[in-house]
Protein backbone atom coordinates (compact mmCIF):
# COMPACT_ATOMS: atom_id res chain seq x y z
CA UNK A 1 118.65 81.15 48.90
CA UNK A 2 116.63 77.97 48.50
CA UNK A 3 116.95 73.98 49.30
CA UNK A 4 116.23 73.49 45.61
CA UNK A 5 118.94 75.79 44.74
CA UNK A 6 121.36 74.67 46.83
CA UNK A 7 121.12 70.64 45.95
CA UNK A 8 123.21 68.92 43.80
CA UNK A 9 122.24 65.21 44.72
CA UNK A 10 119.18 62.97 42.98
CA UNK A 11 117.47 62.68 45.45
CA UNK A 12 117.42 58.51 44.14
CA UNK A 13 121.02 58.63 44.91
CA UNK A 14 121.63 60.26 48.40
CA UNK A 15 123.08 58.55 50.96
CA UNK A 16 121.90 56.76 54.18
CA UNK A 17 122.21 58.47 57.25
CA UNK A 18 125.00 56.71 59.72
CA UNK A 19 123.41 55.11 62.95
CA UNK A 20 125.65 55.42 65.76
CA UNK A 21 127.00 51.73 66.97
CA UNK A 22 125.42 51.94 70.48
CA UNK A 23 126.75 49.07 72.74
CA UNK A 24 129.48 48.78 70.09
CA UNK A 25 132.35 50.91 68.94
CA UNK A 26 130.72 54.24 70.46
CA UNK A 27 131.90 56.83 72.61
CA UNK A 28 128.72 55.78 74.80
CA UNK A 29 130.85 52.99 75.15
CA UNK A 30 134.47 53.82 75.97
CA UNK A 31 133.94 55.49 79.76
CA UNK A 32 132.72 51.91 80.31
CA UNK A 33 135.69 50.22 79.19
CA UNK A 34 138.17 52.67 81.16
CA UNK A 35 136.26 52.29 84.43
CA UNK A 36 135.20 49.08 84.38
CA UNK A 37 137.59 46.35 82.80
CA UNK A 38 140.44 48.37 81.23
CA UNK A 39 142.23 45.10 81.48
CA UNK A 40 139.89 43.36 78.96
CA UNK A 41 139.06 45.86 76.36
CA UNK A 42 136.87 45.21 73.25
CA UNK A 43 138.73 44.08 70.29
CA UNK A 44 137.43 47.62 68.66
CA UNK A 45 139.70 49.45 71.26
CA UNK A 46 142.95 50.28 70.06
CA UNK A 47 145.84 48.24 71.86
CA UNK A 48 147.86 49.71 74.90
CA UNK A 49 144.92 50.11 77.50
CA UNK A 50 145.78 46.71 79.19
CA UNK A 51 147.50 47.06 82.42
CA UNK A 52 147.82 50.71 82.48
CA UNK A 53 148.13 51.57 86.44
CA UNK A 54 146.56 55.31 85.74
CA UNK A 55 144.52 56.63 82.63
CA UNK A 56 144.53 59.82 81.18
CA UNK A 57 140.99 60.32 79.12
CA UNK A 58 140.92 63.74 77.23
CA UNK A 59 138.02 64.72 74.96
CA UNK A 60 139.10 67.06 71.82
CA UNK A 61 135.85 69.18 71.07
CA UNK A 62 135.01 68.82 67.44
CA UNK A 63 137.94 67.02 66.08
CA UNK A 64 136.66 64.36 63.55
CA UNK A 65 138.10 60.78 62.02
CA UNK A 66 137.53 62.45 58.41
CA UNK A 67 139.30 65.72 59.00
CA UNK A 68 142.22 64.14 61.03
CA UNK A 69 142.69 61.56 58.07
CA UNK A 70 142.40 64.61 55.85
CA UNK A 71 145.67 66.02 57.33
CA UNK A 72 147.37 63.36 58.35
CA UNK A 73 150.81 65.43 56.34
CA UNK A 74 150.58 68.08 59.16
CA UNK A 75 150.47 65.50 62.53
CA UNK A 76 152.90 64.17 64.14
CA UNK A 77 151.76 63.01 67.78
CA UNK A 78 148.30 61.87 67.03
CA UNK A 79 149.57 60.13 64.01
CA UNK A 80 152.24 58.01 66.65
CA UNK A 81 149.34 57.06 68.86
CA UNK A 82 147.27 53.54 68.13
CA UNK A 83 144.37 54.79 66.33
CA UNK A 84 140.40 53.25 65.49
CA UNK A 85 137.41 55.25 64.35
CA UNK A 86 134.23 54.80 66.49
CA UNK A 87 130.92 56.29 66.18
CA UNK A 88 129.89 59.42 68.41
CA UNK A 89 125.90 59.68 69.19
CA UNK A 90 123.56 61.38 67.67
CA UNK A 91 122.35 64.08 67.43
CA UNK A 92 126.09 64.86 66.95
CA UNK A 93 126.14 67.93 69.13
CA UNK A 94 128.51 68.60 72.24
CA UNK A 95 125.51 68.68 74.82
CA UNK A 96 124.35 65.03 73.60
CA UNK A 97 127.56 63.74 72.83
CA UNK A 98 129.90 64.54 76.27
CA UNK A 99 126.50 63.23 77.91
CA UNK A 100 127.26 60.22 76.26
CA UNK A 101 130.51 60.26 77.00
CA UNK A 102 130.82 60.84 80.47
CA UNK A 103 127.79 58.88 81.86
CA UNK A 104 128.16 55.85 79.30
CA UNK A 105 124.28 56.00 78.39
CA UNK A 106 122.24 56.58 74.99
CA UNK A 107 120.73 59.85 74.17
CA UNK A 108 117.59 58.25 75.19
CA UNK A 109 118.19 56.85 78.29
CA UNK A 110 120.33 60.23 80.09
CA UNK A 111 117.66 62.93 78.29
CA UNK A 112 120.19 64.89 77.12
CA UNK A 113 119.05 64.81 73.23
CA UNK A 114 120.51 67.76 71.97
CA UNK A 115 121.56 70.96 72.19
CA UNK A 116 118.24 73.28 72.17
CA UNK A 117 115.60 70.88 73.75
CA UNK A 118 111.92 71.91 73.65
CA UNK A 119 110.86 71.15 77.86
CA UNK A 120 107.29 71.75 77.91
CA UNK A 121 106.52 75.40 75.88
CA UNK A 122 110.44 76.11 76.48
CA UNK A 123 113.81 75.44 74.45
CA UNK A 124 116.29 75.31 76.76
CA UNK A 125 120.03 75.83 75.46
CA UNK A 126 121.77 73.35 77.58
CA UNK A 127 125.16 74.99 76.91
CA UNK A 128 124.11 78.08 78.50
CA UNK A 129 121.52 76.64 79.93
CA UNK A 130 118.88 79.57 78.70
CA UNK A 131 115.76 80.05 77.98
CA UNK A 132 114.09 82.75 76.45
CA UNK A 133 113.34 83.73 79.77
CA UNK A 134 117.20 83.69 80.95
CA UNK A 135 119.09 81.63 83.31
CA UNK A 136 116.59 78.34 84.12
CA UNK A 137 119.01 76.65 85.92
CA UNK A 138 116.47 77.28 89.56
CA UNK A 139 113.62 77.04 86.97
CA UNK A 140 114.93 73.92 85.33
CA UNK A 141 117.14 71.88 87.60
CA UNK A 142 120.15 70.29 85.53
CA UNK A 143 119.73 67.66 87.66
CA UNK A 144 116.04 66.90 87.10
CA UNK A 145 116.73 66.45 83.01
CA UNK A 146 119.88 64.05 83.81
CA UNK A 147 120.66 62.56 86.91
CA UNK A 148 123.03 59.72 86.60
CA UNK A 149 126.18 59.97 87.86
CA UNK A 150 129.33 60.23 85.55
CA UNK A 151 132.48 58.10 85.43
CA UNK A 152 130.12 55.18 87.29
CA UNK A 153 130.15 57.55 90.12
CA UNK A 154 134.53 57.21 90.71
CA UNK A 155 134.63 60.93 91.23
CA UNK A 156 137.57 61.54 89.24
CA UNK A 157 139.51 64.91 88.95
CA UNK A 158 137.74 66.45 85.55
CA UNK A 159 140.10 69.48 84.37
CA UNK A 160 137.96 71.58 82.60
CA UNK A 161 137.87 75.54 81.75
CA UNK A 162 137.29 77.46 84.78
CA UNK A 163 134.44 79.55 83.10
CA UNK A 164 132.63 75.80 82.32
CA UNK A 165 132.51 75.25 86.04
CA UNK A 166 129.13 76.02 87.51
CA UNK A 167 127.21 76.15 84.35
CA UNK A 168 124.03 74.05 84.25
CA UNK A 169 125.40 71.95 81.81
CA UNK A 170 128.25 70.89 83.77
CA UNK A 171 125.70 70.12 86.32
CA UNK A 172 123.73 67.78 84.23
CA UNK A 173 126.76 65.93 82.48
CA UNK A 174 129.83 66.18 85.36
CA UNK A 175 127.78 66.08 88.68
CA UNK A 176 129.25 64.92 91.38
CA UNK A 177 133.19 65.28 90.11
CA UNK A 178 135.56 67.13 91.48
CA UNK A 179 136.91 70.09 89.10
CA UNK A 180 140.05 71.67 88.38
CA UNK A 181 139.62 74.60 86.45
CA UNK A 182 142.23 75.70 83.83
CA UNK A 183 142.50 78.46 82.05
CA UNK A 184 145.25 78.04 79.45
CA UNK A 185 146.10 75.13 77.96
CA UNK A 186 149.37 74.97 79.37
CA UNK A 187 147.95 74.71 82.64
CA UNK A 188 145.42 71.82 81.53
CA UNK A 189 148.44 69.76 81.00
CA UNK A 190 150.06 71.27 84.14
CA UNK A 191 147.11 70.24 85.80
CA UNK A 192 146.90 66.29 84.35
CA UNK A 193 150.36 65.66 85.17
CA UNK A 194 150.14 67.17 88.95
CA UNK A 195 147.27 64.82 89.35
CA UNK A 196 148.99 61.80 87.94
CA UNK A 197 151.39 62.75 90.60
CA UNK A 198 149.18 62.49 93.19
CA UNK A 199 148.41 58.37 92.27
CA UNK A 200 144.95 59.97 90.72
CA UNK A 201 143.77 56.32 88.90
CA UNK A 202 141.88 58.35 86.17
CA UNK A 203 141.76 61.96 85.30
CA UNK A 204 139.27 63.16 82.92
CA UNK A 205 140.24 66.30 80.63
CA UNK A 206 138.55 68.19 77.66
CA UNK A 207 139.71 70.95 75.51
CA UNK A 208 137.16 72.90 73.45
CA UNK A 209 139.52 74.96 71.01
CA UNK A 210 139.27 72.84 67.64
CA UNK A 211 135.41 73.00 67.61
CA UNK A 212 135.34 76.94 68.19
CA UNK A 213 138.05 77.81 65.40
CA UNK A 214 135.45 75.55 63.49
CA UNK A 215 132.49 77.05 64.22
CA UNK A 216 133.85 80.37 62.92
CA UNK A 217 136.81 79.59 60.39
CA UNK A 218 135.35 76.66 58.87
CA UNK A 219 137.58 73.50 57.91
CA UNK A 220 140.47 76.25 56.13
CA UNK A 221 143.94 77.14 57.09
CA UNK A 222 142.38 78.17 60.40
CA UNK A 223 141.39 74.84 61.11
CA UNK A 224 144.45 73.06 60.18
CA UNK A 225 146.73 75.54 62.39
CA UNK A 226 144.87 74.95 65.44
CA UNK A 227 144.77 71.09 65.01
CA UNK A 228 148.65 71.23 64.43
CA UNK A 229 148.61 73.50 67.61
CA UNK A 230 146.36 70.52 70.05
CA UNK A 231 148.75 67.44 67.28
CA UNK A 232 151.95 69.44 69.33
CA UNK A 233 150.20 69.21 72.61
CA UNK A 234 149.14 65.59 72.32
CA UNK A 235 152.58 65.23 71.35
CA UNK A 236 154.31 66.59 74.24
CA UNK A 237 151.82 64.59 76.24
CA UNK A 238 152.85 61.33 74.74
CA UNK A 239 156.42 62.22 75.11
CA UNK A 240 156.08 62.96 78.89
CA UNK A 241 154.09 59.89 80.18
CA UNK A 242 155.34 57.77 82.71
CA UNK A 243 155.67 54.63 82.77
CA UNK A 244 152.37 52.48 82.94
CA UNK A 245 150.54 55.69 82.02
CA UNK A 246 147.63 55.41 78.77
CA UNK A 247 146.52 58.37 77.64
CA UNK A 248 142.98 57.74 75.73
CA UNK A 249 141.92 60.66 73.44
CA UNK A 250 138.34 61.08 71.85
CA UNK A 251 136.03 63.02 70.32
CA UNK A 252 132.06 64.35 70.75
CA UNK A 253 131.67 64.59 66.61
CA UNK A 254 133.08 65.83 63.55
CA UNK A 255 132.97 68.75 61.50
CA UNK A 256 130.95 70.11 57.97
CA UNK A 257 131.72 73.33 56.74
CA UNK A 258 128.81 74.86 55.21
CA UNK A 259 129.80 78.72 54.61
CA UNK A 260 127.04 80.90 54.11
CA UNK A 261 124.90 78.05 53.10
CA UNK A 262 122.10 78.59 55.38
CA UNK A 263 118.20 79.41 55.15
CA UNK A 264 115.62 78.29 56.54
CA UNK A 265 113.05 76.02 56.26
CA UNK A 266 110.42 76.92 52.95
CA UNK A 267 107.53 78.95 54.19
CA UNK A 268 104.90 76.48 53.73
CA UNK A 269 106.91 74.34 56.00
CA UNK A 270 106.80 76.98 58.82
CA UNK A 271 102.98 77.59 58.34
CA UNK A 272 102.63 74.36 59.69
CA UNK A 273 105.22 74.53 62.38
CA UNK A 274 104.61 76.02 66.10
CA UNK A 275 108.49 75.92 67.13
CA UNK A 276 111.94 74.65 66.65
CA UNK A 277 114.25 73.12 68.75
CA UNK A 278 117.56 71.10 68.24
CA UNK A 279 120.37 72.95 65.59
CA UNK A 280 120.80 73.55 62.32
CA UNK A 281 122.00 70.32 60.66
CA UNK A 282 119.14 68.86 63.20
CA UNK A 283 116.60 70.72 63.05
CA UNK A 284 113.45 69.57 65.01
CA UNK A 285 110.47 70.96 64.00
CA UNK A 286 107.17 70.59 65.91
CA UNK A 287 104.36 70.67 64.03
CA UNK A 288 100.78 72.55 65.39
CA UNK A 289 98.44 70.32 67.08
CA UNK A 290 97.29 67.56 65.01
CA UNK A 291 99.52 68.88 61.83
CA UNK A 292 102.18 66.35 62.44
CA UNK A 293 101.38 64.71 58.75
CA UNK A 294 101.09 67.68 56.94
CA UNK A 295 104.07 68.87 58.17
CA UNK A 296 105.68 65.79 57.33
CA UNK A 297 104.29 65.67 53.68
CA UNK A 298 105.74 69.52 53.40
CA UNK A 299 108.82 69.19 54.33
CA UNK A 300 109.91 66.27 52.33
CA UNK A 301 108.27 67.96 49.67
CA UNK A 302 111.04 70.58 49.98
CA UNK A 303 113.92 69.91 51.72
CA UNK A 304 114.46 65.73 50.84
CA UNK A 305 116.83 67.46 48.00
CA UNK A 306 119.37 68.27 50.64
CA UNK A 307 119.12 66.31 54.05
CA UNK A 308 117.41 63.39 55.51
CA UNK A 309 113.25 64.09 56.24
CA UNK A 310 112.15 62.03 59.28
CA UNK A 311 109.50 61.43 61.41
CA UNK A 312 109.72 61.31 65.15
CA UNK A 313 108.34 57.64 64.58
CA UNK A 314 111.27 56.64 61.85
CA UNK A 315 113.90 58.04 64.65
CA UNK A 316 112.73 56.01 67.15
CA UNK A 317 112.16 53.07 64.98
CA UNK A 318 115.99 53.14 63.58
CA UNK A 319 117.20 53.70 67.11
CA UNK A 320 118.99 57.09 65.98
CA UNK A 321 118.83 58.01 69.70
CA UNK A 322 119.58 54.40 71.03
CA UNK A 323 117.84 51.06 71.50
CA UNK A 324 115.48 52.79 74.30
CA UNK A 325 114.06 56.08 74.38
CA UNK A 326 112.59 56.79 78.01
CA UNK A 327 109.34 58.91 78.55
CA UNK A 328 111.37 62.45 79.67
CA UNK A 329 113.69 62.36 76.48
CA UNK A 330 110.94 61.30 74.22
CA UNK A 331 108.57 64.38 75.63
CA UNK A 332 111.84 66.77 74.26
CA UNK A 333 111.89 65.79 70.56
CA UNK A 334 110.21 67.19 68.11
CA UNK A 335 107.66 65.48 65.54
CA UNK A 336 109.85 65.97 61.79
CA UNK A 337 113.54 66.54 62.09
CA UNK A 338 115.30 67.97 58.92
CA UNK A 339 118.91 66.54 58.94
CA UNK A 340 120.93 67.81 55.88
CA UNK A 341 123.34 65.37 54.18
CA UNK A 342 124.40 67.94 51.96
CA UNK A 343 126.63 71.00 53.30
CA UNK A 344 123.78 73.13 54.53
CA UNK A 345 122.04 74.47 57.56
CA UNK A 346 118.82 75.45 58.43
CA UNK A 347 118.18 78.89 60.52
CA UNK A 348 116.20 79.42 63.39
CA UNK A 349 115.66 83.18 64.06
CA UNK A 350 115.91 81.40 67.95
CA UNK A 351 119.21 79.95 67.28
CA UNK A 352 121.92 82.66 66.77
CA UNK A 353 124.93 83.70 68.35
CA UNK A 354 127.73 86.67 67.77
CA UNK A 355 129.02 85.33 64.41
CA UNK A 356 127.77 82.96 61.24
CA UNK A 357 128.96 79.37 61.90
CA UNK A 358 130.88 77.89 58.92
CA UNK A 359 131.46 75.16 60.69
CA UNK A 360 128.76 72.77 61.99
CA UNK A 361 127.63 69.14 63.21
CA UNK A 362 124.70 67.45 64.72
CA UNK A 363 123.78 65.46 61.65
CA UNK A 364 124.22 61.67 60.66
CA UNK A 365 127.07 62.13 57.85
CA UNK A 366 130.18 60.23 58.22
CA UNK A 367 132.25 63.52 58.53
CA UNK A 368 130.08 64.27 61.79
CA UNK A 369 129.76 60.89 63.34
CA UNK A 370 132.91 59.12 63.22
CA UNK A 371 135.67 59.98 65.63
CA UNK A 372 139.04 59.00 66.58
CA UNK A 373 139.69 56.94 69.15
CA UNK A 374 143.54 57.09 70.29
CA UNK A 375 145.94 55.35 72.62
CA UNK A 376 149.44 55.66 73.67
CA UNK A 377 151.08 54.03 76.44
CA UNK A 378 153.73 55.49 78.57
């Protein structure tokens, strides 16, 4: 199925993409805030950080502002909690975004800039950290695409899954922590409260389930059980802090559910194009030597109907990846990125996995870039 035929938006009318607020209400920005002066927050934090003896920070994977405003009528202990929508990064991917999170920089200044980057004549899928070679993590050192140290180098506890534990990507985004694997999310709590226990001054968390019953359910019933499942969670979490404990939730992006709406790029777009990178709601395409106009010219020709057609130049001129790109992240992006404001995604014969994704990110729509940011206060 075609762009053309999937577009219902003048193309006069569509909307502008959303810029993430770097150095403002951002999740670049909250580790910051936590580490640094959680005494003095910005006034965009929500209230109850100040004099907190111990902070809880846990990251819900994939858990927008939209969709949790959306079903407010099923939550209880998120909806208790003091609540603010920030921006995420872009793009809005996990990779990028927990990146972000954890080592309070830009996109362009940790290198991290999505979650198939093109290094060289390779896309490397920093989640498994892959190439089409295999495992590059001897090949490509985590540590020599992002080497600053997370959490302003505190080396707090991170409770993570135990199968996320030596991966590359941990590597590049959580070097230098110490981890406590979980399994089951019983234990993840079991885990944050034993540490608490032990005077632990921050303990860092993350729990991946709402993004995966995304990825495969789309935003349906599925969805909304699972987020009532983590709402229950948070809420026994709230109701068990001790005193002068704040527990700070976030989130790496939002959520789109695009069904089976997904092609890929027109044909005279690919003529022009000698590989992809990024995902499907941003997809980068890099155009042959020389061909970066054409290509260009082609695929706003086809695709403006349904998403956002930008040159590497416009990115970096809107700061979509920060106020400062440095050389390594700018040698990973590609020279046109197709970035669908419409419900859509664009295939990459490259980019598959066991199952169609209904639900996806990584573009610059309000349902993908704003997330919650949440405080309660034991």
């Amino acid at each position: 199925m075609s762009a053309e035929q999937q577009s219902t938006v003048d193309v006069s009318q569509r909307p502008e993409p959303l810029v993430p607020d770097y150095g403002g209400a951002c999740t670049a920005s909250v580790v910051d805030v936590l580490v640094d002066d959680p005494d003095d927050p910005p006034a965009w934090f929500p209230a109850g950080l100040a004099g907190a003896e111990q902070i809880v920070m846990l990251v819900l994977d994939g858990l927008g502002w939209e969709q949790m405003q959306d079903r407010r009528d099923l939550l209880r202990g998120m909806t208790e909690m003091q609540a603010a929508p920030i921006t995420t990064v872009a793009p809005t991917t996990t990779a990028t975004a927990l990146t972000s999170i954890t080592t309070g920089l830009t996109p362009g200044e940790h290198g991290v800039v999505g979650y198939r980057m093109a290094i060289e004549r390779e896309v490397l899928n920093v989640l498994r950290w892959t190439t089409a070679k295999g495992d590059a993590r001897e090949r490509i050192p985590p540590e020599s695409i992002q080497s600053a140290v997370a959490f302003g180098g505190q080396r707090p506890p991170v409770v993570v899954r135990a199968e996320f534990r030596d991966t590359g990507f941990t590597r590049a985004h959580l070097g230098g922590c110490r981890h406590v694997p979980y399994r089951m999310p019983s234990t993840m709590l079991a885990e944050i409260t034993h540490h608490l226990r032990m005077g632990e001054p921050f303990v860092y968390a993350y729990y991946d389930g709402i993004d995966k019953v995304a990825h495969e359910y789309g935003l349906s019933h599925f969805y909304d059980t699972e987020l009532v499942f983590v709402d229950r969670m948070v809420e026994y979490m709230v109701q068990g802090l001790p005193p002068g404990v704040a527990l700070v939730i976030t989130a790496d992006h939002g959520q789109v559910d695009v069904g089976d709406r997904v092609f890929p790029p027109h044909p005279e777009v690919l003529s022009l194009v000698s590989h992809q990178s990024g995902e499907a709601r941003f997809r980068w395409l890099h155009a042959a030597p020389g061909g970066a106009g054409d290509l260009l010219r082609a695929a706003a020709e086809h695709h403006s109907d349904v998403a956002w057609v930008v040159s590497l130049e416009q990115v970096l001129d809107e700061c979509w990846f920060g106020p400062k790109v440095l050389p390594g992240p700018l040698s990973r992006l590609g020279d046109v990125a197709l970035v669908p404001f419409e419900p859509v995604a664009f295939e990459d014969p490259d980019d598959t996995g066991p199952f169609l994704l209904k639900g996806r990110h990584g573009s610059l729509t309000s349902a993908e870039v704003l997330v919650p940011l949440l405080v309660a206060r034991g």
